[in-house]
N, C-alpha and C. Protein backbone atom coordinates (compact mmCIF):
# COMPACT_ATOMS: atom_id res chain seq x y z
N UNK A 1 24.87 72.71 21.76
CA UNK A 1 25.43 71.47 22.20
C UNK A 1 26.66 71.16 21.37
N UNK A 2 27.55 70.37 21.93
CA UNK A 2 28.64 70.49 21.65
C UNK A 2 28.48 69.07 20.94
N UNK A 3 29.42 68.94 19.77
CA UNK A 3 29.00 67.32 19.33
C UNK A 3 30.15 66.41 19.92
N UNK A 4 29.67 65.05 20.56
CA UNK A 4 30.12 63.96 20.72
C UNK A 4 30.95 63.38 20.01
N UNK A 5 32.66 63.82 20.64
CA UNK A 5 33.87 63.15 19.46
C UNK A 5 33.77 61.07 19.15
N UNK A 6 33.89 60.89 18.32
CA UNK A 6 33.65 59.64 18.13
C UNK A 6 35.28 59.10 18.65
N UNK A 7 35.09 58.01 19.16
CA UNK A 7 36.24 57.23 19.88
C UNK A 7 36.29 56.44 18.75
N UNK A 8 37.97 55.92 18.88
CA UNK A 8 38.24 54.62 17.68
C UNK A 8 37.70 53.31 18.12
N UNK A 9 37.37 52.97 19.41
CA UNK A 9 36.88 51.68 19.75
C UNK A 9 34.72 51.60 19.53
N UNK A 10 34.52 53.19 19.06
CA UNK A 10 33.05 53.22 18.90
C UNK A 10 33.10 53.46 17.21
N UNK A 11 34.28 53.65 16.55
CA UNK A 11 33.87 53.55 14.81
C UNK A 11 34.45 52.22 14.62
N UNK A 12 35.50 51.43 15.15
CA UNK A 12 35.00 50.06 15.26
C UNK A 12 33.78 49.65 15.36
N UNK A 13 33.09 49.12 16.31
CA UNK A 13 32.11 49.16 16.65
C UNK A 13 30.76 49.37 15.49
N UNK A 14 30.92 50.08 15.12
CA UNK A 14 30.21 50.66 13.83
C UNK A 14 30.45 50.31 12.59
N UNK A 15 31.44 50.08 12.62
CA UNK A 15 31.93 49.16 11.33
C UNK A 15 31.52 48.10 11.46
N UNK A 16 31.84 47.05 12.85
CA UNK A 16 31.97 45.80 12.71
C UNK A 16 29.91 45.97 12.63
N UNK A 17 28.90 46.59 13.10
CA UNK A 17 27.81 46.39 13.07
C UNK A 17 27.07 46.74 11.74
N UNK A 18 27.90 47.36 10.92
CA UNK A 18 27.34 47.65 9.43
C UNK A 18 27.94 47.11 8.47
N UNK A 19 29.29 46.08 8.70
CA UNK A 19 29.75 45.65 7.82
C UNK A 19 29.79 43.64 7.99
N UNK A 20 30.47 43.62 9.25
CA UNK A 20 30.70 42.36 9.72
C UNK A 20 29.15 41.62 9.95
N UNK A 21 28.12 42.34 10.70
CA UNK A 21 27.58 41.84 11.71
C UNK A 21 26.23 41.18 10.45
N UNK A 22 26.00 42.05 9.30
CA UNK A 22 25.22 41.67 7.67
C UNK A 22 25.54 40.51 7.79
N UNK A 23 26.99 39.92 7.55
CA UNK A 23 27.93 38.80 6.56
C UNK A 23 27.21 37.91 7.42
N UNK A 24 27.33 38.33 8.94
CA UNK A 24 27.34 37.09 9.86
C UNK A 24 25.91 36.38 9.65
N UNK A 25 25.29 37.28 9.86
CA UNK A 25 23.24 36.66 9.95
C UNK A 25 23.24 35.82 8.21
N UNK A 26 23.93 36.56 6.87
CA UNK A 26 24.00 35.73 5.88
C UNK A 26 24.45 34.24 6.21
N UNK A 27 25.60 34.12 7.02
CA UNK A 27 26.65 33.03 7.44
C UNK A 27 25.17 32.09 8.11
N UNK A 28 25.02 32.78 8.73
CA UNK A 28 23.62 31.99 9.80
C UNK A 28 22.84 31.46 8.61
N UNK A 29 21.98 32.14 8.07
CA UNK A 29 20.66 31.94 7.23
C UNK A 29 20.83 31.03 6.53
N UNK A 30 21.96 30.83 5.42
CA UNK A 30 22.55 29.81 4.70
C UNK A 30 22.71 28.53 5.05
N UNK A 31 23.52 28.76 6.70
CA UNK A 31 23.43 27.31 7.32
C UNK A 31 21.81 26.46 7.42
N UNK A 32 20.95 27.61 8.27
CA UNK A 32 19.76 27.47 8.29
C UNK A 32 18.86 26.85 7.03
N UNK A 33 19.41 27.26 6.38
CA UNK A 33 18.75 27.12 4.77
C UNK A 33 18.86 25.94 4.39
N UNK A 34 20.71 24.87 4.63
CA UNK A 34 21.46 24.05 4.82
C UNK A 34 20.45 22.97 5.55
N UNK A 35 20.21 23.32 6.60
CA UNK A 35 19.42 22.72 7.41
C UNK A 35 18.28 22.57 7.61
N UNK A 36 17.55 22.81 7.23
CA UNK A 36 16.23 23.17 6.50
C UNK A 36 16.07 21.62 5.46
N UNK A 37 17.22 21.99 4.11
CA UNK A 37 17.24 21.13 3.12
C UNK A 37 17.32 19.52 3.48
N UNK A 38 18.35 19.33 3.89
CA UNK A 38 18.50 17.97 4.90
C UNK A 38 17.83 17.63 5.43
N UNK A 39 16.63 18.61 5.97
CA UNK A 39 15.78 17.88 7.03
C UNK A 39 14.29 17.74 6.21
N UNK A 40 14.43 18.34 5.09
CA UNK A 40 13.33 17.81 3.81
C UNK A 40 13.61 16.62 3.26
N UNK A 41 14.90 16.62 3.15
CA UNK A 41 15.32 15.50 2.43
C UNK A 41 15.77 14.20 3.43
N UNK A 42 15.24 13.83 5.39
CA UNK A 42 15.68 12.73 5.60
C UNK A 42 14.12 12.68 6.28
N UNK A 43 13.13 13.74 5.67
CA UNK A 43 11.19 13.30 6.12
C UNK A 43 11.04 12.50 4.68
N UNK A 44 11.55 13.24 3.73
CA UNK A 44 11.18 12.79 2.46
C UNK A 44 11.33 11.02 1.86
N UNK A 45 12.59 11.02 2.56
CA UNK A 45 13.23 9.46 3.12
C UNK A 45 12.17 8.55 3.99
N UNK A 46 12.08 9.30 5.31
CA UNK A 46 11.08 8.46 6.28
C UNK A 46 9.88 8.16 5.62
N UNK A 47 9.35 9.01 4.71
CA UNK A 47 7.93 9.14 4.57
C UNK A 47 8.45 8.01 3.60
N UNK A 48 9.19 7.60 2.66
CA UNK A 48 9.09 6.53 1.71
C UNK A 48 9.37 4.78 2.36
N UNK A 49 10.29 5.24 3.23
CA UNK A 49 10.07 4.05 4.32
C UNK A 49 8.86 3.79 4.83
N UNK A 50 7.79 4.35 5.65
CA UNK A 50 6.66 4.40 5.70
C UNK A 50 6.01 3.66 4.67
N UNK A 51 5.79 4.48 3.69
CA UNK A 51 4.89 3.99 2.57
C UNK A 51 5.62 2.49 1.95
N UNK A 52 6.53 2.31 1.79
CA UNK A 52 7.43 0.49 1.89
C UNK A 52 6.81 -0.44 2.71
N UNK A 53 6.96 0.27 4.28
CA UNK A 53 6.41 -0.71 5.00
C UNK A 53 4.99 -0.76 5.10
N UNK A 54 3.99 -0.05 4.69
CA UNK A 54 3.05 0.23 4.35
C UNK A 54 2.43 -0.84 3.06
N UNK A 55 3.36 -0.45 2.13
CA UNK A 55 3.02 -1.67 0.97
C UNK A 55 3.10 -3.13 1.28
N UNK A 56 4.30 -3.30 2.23
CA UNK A 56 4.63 -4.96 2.28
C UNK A 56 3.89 -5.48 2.95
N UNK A 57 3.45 -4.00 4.47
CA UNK A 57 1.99 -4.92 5.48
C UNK A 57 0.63 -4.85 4.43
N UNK A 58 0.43 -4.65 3.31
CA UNK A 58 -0.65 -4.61 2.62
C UNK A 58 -0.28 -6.02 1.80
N UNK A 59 0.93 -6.50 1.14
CA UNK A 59 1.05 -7.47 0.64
C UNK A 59 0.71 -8.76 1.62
N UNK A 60 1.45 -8.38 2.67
CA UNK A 60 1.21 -9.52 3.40
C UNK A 60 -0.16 -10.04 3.92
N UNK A 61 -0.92 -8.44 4.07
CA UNK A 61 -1.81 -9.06 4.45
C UNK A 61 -3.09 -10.01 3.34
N UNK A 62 -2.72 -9.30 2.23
CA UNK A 62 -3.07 -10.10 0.73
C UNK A 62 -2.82 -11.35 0.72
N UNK A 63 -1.39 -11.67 1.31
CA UNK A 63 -1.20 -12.99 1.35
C UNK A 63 -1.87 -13.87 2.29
N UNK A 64 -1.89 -13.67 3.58
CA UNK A 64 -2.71 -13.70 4.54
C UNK A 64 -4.09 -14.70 4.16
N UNK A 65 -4.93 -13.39 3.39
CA UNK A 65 -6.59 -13.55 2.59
C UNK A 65 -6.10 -14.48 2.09
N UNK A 66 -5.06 -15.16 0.90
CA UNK A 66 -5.14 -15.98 0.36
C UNK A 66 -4.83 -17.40 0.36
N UNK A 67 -4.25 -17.28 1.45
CA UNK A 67 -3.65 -18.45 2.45
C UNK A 67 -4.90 -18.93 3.37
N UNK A 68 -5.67 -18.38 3.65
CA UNK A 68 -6.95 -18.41 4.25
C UNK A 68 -7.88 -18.98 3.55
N UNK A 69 -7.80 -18.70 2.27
CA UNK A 69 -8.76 -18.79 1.22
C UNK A 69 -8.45 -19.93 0.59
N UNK A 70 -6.85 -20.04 0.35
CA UNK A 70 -6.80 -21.48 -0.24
C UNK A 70 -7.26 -23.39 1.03
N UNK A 71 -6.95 -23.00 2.61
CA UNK A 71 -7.68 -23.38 3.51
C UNK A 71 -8.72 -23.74 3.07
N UNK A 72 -9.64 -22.78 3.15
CA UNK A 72 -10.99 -23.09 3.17
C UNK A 72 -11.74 -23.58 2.30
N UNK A 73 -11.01 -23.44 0.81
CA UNK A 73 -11.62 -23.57 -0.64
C UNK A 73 -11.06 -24.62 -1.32
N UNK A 74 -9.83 -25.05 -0.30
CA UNK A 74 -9.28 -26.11 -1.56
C UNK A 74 -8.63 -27.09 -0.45
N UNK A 75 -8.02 -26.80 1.19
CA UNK A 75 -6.60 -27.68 1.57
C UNK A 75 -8.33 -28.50 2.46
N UNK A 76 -8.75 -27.78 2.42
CA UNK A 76 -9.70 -29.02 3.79
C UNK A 76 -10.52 -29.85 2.98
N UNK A 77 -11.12 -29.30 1.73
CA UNK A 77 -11.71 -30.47 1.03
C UNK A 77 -10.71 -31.01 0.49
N UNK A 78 -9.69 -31.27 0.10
CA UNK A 78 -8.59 -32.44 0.08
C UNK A 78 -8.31 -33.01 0.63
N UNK A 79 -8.52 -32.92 2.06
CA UNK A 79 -8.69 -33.75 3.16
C UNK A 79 -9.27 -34.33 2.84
N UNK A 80 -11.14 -34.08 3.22
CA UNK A 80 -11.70 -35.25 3.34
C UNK A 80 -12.14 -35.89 1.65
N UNK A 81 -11.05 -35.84 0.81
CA UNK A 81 -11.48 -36.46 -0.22
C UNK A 81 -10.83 -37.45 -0.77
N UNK A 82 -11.66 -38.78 -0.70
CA UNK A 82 -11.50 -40.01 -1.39
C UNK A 82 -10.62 -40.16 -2.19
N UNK A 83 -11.20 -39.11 -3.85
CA UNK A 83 -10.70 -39.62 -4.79
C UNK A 83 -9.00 -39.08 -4.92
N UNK A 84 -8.12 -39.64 -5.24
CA UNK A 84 -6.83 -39.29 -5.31
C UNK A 84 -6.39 -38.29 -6.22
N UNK A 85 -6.94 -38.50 -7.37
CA UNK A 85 -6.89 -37.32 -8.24
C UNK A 85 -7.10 -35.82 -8.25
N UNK A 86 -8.67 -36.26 -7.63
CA UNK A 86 -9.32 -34.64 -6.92
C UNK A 86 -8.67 -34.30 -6.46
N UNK A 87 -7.73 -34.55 -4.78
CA UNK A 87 -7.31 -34.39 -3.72
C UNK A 87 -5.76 -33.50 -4.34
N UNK A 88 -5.60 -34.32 -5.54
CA UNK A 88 -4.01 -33.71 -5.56
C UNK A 88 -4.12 -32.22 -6.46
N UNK A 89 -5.71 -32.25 -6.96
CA UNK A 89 -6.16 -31.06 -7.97
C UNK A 89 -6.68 -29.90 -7.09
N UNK A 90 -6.64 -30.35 -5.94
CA UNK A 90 -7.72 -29.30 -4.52
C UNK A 90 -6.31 -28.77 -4.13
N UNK A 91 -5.36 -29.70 -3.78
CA UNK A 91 -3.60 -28.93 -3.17
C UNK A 91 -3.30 -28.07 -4.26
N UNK A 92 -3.03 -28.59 -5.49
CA UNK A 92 -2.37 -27.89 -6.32
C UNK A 92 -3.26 -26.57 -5.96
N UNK A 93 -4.61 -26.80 -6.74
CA UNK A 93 -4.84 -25.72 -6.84
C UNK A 93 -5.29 -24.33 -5.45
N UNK A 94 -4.97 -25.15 -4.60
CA UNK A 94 -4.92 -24.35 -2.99
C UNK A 94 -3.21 -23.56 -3.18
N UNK A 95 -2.33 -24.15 -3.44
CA UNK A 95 -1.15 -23.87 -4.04
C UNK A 95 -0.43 -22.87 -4.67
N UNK A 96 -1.32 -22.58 -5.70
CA UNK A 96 -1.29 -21.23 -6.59
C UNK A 96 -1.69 -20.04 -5.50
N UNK A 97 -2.72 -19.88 -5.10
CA UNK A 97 -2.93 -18.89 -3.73
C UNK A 97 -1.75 -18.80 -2.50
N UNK A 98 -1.52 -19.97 -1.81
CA UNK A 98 -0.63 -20.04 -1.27
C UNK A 98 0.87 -21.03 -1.00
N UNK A 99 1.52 -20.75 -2.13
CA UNK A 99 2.58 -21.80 -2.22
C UNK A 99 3.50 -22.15 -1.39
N UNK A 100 3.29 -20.92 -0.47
CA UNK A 100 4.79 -21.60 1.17
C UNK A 100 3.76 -22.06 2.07
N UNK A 101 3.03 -22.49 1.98
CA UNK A 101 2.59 -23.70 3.21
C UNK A 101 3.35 -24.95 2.98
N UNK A 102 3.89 -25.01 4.33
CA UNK A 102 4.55 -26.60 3.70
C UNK A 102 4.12 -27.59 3.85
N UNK A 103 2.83 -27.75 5.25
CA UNK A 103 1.76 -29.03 5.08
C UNK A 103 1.34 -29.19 4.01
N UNK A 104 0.75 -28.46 3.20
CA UNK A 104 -0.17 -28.23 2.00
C UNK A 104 0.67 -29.31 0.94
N UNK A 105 2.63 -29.07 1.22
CA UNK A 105 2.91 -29.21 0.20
C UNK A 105 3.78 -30.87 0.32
N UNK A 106 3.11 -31.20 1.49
CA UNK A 106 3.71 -32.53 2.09
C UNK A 106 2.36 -33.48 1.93
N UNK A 107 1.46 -32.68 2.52
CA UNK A 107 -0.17 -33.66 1.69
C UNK A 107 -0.23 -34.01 0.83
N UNK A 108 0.07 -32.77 -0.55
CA UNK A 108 0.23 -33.09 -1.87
C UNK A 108 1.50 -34.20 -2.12
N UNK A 109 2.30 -34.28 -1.61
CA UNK A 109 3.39 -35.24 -1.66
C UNK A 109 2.96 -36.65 -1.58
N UNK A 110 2.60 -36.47 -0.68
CA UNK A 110 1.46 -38.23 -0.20
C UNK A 110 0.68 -38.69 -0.86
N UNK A 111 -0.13 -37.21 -1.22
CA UNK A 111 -1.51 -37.86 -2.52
C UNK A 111 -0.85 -38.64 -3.71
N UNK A 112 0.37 -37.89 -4.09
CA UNK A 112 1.05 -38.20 -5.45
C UNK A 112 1.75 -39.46 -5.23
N UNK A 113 2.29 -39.28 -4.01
CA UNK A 113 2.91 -41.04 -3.25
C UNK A 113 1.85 -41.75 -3.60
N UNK A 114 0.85 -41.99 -2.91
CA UNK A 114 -0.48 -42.61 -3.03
C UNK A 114 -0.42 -43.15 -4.66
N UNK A 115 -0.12 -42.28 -5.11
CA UNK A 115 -1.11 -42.92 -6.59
C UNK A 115 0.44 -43.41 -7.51
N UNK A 116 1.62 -43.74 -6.63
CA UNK A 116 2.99 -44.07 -7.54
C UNK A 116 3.63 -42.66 -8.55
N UNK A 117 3.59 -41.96 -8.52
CA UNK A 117 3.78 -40.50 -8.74
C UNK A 117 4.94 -40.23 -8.20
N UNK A 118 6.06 -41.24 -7.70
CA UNK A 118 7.19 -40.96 -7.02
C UNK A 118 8.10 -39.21 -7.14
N UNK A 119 7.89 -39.35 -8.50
CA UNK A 119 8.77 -38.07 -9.16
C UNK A 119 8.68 -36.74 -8.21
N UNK A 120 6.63 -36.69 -8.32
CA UNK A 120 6.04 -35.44 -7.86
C UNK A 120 6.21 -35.39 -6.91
N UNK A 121 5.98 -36.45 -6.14
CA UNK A 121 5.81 -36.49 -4.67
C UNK A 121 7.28 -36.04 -4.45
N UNK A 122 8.38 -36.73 -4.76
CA UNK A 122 9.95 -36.10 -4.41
C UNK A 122 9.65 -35.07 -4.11
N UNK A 123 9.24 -34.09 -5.54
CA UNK A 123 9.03 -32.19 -5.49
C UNK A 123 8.22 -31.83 -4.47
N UNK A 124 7.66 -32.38 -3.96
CA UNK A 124 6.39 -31.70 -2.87
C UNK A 124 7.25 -31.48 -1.60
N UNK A 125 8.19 -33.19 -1.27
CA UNK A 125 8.47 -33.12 -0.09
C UNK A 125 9.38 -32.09 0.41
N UNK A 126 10.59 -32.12 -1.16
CA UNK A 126 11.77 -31.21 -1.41
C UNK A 126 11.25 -29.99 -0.65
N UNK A 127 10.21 -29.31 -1.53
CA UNK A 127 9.92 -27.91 -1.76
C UNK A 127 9.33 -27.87 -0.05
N UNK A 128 8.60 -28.39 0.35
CA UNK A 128 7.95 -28.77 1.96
C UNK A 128 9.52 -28.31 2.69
N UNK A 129 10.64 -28.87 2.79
CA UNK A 129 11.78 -28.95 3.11
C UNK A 129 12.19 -27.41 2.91
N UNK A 130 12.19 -27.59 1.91
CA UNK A 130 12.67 -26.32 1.82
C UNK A 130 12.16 -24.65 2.31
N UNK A 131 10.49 -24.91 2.93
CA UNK A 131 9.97 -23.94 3.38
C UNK A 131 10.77 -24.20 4.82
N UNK A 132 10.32 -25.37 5.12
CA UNK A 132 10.58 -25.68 6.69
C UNK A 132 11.34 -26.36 6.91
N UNK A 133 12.97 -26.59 7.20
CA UNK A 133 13.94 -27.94 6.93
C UNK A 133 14.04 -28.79 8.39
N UNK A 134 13.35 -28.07 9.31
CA UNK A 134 12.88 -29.13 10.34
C UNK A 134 11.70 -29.63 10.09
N UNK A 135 11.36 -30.08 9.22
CA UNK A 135 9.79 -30.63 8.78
C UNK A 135 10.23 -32.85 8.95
N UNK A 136 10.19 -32.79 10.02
CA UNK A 136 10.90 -34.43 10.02
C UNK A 136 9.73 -35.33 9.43
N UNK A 137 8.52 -35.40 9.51
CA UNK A 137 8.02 -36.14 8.88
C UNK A 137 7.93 -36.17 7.19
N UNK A 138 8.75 -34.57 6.81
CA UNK A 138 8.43 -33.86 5.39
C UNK A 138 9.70 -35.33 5.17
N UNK A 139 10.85 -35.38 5.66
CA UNK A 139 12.08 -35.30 5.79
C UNK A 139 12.03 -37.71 5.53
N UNK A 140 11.41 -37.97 6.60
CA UNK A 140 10.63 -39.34 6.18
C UNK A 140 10.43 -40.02 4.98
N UNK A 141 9.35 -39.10 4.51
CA UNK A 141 8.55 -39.03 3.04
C UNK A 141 8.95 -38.97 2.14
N UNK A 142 10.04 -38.15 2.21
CA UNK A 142 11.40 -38.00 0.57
C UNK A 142 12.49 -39.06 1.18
N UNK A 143 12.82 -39.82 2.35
CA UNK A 143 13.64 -40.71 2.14
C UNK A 143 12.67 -42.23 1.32
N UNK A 144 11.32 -42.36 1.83
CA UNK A 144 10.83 -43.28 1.97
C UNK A 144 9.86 -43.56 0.18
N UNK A 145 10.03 -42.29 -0.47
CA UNK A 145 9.58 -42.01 -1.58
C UNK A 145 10.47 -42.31 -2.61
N UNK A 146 12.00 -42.01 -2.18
CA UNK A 146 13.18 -41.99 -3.02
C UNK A 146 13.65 -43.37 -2.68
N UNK A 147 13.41 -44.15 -1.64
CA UNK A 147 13.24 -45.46 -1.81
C UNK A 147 12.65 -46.56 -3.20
N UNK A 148 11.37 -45.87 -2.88
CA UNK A 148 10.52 -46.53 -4.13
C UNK A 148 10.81 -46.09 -5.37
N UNK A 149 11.83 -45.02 -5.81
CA UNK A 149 12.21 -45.23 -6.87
C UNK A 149 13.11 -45.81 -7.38
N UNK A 150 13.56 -46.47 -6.39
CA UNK A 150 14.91 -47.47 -6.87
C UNK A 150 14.52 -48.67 -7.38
């Protein structure tokens, strides 16, 4: 058999597949590699977003329990209680558990009205206001409080 003369467009060919065609799949893999990294690094991201929003629905719901808890343990028996003193010691201390209620913190305003306490009561209504600044009866109470201190 006679051997097969090699053409210049088939040792091209041969070149570009033993020399070029290596570089190229490197060129690829690298990108790949590229891409790969980025996409570790924007799960790695999500997953910490996750776990954020994860923590804050766990805070909240903490807050939740304790807003519940100050309800039941401290804002309703201040309701129905007589003595003025108690009543403003049942808010406060409903308060510490949950301090952005702003009824809580407009009751306590009144109790302290109640007993000439002008000062406190101001702070209750303020802070009431300041959770909720459409609170119009909050809004009443600090004109009608800041009255009596004149």
């Amino acid at each position: 058999m006679l051997p097969v003369p090699l053409h210049p467009p088939i040792i091209a060919l041969a070149f570009v597949t033993a020399i070029a065609l290596p570089a190229c799949r490197s060129e690829i893999l690298e990108k790949q590699a590229e891409q790969i990294k980025q996409q570790k690094i924007e799960i790695a991201r999500q997953r910490q977003e996750i776990n954020d929003l994860l923590a804050g629905r766990q805070a909240q719901d903490q807050k939740q329990r304790d807003c519940n808890r100050a309800f039941s343990d401290y804002f309703e028996k201040a309701q129905s209680s007589s003595d003025g003193e108690r009543t403003i010691a049942l808010y406060r201390d409903g308060l510490v558990l949950c301090p952005d209620d702003e009824v809580a913190r407009y009751e306590l305003g009144k109790a302290l009205a109640a007993l000439g306490r002008y000062a406190e009561a101001e702070h209750e209504f303020e802070a009431a206001l300041r959770i909720n600044p459409g609170f119009i009866d909050a809004k009443k109470q600090l004109e009608a409080v800041r009255q009596q201190k004149r």
